[in-house]
N, C-alpha and C. Protein backbone atom coordinates (compact mmCIF):
# COMPACT_ATOMS: atom_id res chain seq x y z
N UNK A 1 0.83 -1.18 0.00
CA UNK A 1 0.00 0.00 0.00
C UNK A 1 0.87 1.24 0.00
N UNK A 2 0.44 2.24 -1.04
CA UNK A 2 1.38 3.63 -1.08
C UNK A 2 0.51 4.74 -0.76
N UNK A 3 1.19 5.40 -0.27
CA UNK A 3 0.53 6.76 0.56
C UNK A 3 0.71 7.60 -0.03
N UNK A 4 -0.01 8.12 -1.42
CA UNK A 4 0.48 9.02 -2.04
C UNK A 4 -0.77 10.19 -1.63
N UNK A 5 -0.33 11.19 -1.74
CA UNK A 5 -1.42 12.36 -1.39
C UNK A 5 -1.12 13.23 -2.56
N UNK A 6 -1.21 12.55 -3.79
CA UNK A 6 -1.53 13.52 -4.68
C UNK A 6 -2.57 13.92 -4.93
N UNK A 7 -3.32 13.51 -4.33
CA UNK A 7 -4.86 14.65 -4.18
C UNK A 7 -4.79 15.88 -3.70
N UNK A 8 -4.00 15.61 -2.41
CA UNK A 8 -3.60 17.27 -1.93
C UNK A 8 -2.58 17.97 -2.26
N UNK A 9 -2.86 19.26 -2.28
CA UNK A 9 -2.03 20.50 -2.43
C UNK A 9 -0.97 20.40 -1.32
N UNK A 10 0.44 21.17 -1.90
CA UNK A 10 1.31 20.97 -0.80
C UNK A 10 1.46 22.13 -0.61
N UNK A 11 1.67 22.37 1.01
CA UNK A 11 1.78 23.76 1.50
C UNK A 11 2.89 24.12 1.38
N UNK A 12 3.52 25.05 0.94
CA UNK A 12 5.25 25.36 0.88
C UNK A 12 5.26 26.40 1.49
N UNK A 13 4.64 27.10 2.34
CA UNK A 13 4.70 28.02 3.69
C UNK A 13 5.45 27.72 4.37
N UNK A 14 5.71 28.70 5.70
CA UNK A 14 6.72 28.02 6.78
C UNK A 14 5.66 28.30 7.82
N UNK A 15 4.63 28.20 7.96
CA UNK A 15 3.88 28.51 8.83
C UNK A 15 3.24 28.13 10.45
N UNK A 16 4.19 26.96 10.36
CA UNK A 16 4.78 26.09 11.23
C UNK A 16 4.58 27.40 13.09
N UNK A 17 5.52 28.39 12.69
CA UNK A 17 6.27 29.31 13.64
C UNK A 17 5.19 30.38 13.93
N UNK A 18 3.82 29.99 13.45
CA UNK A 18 3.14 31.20 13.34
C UNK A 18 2.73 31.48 15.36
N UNK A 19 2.12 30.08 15.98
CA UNK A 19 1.51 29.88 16.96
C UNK A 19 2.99 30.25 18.21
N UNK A 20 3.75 29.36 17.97
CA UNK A 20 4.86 30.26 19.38
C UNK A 20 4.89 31.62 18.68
N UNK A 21 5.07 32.23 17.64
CA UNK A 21 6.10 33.36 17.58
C UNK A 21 4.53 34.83 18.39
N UNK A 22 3.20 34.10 18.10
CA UNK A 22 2.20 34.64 18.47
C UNK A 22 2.27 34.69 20.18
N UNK A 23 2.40 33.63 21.02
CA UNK A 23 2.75 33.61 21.95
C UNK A 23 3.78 33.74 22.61
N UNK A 24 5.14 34.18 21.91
CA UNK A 24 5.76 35.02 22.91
C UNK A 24 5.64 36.40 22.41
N UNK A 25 5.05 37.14 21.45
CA UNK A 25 4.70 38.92 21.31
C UNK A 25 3.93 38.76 22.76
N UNK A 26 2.78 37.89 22.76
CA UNK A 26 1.62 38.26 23.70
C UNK A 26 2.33 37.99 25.37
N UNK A 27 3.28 37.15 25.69
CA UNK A 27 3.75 36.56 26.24
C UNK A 27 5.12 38.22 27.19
N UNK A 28 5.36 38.60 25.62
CA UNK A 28 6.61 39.86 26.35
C UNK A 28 5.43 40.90 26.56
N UNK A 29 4.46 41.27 25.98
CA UNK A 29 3.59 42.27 26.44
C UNK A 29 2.72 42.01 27.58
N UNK A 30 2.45 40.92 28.08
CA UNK A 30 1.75 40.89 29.56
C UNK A 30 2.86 40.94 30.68
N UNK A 31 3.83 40.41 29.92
CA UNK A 31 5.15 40.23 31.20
C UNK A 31 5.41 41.69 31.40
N UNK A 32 5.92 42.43 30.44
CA UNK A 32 6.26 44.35 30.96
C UNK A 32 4.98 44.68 31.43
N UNK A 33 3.76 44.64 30.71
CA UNK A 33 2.83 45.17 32.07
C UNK A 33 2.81 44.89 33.18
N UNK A 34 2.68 43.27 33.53
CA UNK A 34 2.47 43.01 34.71
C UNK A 34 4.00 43.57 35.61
N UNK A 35 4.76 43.66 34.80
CA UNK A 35 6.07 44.40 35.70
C UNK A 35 6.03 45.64 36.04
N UNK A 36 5.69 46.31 35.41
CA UNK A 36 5.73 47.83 35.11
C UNK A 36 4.27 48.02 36.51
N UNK A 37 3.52 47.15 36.84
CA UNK A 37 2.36 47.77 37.21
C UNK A 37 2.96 47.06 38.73
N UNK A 38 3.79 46.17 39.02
CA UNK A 38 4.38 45.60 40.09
C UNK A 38 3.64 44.69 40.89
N UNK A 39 2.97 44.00 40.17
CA UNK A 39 2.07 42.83 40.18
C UNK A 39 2.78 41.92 40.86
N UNK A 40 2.67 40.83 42.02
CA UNK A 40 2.98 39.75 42.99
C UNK A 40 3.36 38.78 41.54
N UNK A 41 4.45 38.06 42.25
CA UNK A 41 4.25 36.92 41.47
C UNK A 41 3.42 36.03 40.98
N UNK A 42 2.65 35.58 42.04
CA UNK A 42 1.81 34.47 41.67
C UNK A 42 1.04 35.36 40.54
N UNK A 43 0.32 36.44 40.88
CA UNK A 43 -0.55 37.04 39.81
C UNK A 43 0.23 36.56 38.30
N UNK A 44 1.07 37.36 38.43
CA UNK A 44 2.13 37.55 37.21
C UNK A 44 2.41 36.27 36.18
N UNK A 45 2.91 35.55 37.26
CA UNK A 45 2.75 33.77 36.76
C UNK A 45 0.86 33.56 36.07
N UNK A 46 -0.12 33.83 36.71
CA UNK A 46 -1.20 33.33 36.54
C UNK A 46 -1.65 34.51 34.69
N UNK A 47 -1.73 35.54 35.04
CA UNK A 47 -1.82 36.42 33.97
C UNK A 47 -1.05 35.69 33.06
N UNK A 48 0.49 35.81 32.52
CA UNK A 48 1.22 35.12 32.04
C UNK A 48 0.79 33.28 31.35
N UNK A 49 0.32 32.98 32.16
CA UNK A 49 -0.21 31.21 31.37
C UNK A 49 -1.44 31.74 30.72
N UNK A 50 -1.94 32.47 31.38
CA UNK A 50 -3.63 32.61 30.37
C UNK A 50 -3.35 33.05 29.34
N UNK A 51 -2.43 34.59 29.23
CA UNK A 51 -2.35 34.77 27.93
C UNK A 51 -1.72 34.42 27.08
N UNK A 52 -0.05 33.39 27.70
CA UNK A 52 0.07 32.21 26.39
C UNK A 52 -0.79 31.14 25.84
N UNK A 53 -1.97 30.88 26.74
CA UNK A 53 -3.26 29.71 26.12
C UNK A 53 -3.74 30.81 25.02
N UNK A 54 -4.33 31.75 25.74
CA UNK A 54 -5.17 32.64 24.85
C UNK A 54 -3.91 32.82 23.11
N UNK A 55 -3.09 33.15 23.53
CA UNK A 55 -2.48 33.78 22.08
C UNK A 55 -1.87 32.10 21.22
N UNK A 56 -1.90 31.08 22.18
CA UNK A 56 -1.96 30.04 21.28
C UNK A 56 -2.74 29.52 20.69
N UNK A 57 -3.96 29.88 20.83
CA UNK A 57 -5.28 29.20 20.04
C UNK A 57 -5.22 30.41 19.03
N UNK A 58 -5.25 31.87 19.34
CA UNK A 58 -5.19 33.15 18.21
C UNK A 58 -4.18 32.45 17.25
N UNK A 59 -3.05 31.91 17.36
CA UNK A 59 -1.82 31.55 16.58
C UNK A 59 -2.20 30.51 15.77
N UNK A 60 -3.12 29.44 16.13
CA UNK A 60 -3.49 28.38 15.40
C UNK A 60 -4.35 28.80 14.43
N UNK A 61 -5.42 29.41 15.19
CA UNK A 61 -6.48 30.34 13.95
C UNK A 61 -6.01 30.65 12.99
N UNK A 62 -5.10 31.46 12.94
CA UNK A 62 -4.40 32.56 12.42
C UNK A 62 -3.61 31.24 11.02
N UNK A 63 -3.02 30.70 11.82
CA UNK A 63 -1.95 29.53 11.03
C UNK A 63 -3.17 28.70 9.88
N UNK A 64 -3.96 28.13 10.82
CA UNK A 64 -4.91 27.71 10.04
C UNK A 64 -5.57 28.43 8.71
N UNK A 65 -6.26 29.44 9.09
CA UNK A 65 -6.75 30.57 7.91
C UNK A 65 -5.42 30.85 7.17
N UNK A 66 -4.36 30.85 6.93
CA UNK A 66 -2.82 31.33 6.28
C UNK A 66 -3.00 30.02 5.48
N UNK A 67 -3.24 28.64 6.15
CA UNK A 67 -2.68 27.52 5.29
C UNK A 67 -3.58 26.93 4.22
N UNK A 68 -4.95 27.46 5.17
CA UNK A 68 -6.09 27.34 4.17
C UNK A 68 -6.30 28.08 2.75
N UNK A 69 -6.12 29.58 3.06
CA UNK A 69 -5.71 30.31 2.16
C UNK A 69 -5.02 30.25 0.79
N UNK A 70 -3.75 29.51 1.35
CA UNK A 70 -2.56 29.12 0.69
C UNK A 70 -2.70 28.20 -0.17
N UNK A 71 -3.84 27.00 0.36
CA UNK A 71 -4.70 25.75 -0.48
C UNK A 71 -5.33 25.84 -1.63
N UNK A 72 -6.09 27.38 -1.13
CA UNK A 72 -7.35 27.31 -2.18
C UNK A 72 -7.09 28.52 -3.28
N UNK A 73 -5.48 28.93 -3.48
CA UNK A 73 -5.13 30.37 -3.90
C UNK A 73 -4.58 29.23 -5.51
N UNK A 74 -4.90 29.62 -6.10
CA UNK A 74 -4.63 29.27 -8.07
C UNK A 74 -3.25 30.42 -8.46
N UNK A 75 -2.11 30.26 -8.71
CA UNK A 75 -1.45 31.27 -8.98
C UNK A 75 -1.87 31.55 -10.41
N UNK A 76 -2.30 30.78 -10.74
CA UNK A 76 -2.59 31.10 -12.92
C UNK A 76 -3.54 32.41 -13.05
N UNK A 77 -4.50 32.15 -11.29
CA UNK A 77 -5.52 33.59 -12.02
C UNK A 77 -4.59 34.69 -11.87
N UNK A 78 -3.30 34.73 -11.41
CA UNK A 78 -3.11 36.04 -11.53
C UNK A 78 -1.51 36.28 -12.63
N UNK A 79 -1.34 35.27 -14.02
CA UNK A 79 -0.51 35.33 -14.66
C UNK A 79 -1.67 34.80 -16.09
N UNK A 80 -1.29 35.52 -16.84
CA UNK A 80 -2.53 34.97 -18.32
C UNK A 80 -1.40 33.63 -18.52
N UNK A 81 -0.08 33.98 -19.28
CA UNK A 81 0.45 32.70 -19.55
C UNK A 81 2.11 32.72 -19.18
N UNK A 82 2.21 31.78 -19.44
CA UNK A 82 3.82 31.69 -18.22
C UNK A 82 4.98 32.22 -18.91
N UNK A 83 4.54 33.46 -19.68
CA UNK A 83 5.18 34.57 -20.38
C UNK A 83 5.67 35.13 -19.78
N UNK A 84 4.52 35.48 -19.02
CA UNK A 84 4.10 36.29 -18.30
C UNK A 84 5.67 36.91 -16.80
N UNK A 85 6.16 35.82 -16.55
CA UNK A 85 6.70 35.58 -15.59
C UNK A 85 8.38 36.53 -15.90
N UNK A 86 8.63 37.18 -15.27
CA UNK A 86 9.81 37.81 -15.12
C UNK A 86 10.94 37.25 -14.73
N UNK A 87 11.84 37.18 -15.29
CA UNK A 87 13.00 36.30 -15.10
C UNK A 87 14.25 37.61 -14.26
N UNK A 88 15.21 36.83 -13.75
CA UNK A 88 16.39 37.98 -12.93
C UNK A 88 17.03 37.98 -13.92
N UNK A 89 17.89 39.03 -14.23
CA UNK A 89 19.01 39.60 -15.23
C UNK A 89 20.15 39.83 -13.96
N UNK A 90 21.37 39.11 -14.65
CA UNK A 90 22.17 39.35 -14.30
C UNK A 90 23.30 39.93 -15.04
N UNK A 91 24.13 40.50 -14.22
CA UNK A 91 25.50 41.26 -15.19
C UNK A 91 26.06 40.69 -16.77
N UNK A 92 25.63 39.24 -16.81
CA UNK A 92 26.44 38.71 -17.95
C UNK A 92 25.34 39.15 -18.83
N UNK A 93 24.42 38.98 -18.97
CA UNK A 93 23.05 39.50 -19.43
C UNK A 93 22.91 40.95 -20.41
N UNK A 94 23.54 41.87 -19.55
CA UNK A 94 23.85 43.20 -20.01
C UNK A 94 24.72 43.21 -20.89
């Protein structure tokens, strides 16, 4: 038996990094508030886990809708024919 998934589209995103890199922005911005405002530890600790849950489910959303996106996007509608396509010039070129 072969496992081919040529049915599906392959994602060539890196989108992998979307969910931590979401949770530590959210992660350094509750930490300076809760510092800046001189919040007890335990608070600080407790604030701190909620809003890495909270900004890790935002990160998955987020990742999700990006990869979905990425699935259902046709690059042809936006080239008529593969003329179309701009090539790099380099020095020998000139």
């Amino acid at each position: 038996m072969s496992s081919d998934n040529s049915g599906k589209k392959k994602n060539n995103l890196k989108t992998k990094n979307l969910p931590p890199l979401f949770m530590m922005c959210g992660g350094c911005v509750a930490l300076v508030i809760c510092l800046v405002q001189k919040q007890p530890l335990l608070t600080l600790l407790v604030v701190l886990f909620i809003t890495l849950f909270v900004f890790a489910i935002l990160g998955t959303i987020v990742k999700s809708i990006v990869d979905q996106f990425n699935m259902t996007m046709r690059y042809s509608d936006y080239f008529e024919d593969p003329g179309d396509l701009v090539e790099k010039r380099t020095m020998d070129d000139i």
